[in-house]
C-alpha atoms as a PDB file:
ATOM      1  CA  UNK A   1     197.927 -52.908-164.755  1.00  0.00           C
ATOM      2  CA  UNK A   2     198.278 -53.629-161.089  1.00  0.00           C
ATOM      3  CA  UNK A   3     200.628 -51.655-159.324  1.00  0.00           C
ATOM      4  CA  UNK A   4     203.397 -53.446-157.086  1.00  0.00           C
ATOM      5  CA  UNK A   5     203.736 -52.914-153.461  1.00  0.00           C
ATOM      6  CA  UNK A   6     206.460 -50.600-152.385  1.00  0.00           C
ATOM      7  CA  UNK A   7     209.135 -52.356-149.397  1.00  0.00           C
ATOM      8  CA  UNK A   8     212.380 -50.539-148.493  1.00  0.00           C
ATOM      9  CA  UNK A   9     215.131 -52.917-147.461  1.00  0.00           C
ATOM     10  CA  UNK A  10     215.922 -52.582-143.743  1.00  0.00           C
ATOM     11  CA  UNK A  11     219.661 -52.945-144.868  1.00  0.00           C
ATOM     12  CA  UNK A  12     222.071 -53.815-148.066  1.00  0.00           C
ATOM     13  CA  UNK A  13     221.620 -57.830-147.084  1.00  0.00           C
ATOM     14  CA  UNK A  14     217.906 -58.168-146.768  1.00  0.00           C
ATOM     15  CA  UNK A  15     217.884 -57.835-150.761  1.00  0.00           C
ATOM     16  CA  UNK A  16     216.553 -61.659-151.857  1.00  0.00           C
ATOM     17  CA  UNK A  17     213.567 -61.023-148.756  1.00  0.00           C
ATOM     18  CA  UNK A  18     212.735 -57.838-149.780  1.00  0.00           C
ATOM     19  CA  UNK A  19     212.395 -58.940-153.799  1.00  0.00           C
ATOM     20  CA  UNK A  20     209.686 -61.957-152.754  1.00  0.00           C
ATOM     21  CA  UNK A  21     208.287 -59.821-150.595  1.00  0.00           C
ATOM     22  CA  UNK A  22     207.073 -57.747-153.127  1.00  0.00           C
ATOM     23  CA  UNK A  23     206.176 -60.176-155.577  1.00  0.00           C
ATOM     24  CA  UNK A  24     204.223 -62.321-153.045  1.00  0.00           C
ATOM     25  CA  UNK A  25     202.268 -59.220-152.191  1.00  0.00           C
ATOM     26  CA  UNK A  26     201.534 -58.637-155.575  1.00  0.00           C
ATOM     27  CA  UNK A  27     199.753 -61.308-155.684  1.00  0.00           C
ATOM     28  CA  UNK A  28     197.903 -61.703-152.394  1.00  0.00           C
ATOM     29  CA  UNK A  29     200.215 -63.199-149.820  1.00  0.00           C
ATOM     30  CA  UNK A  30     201.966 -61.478-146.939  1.00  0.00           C
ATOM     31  CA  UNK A  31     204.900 -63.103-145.761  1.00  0.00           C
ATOM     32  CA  UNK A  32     206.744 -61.780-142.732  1.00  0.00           C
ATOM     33  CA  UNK A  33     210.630 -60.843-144.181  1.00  0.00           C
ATOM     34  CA  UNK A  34     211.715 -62.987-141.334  1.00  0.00           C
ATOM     35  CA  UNK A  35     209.939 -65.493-142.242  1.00  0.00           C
ATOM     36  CA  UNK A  36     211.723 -64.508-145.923  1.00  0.00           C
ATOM     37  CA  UNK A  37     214.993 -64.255-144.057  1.00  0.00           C
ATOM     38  CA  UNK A  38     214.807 -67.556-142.457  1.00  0.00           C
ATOM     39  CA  UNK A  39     213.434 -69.497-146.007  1.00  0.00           C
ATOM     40  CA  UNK A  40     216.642 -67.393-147.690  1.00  0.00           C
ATOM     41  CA  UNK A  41     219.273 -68.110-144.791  1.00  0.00           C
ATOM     42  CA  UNK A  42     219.690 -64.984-145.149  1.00  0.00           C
ATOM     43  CA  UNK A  43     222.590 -64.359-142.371  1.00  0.00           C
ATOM     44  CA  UNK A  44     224.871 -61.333-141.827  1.00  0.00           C
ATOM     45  CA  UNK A  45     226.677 -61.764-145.147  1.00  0.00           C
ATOM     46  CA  UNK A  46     223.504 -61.721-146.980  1.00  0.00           C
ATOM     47  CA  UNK A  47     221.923 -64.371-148.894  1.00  0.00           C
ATOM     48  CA  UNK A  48     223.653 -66.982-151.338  1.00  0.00           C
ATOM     49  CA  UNK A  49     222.567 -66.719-154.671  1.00  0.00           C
ATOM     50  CA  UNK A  50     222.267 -70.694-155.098  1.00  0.00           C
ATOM     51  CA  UNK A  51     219.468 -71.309-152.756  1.00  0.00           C
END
C-alpha cells in the first residue's frame, strides 16, 4: 500500500487545504495550498463546510 504524504497545517483554518492537499499528492498532483485556499475561500474564519 502506498503511503500518504505527510502536510502540517500552517494554522487551525487551513484544515479543508491541507486534507486535498494530501490526497491530491497521493495521487500525483501538487497543488499549491494557496491555490487550495483560494478554490476553498478559505478566509480568516476558515473554510465553509458547504462549498
Amino acid at each position: 500500500m502506498k503511503t500518504f504524504p505527510n502536510y502540517k497545517q500552517a494554522d487551525n483554518k487551513n484544515c479543508r487545504p491541507t486534507c486535498i492537499k494530501i490526497i491530491s499528492k497521493h495521487y500525483g498532483k501538487t497543488i499549491s495550498t494557496q491555490t487550495l485556499r483560494d478554490y476553498c475561500e478559505t478566509n480568516r474564519e476558515g473554510s465553509n463546510l458547504l462549498y
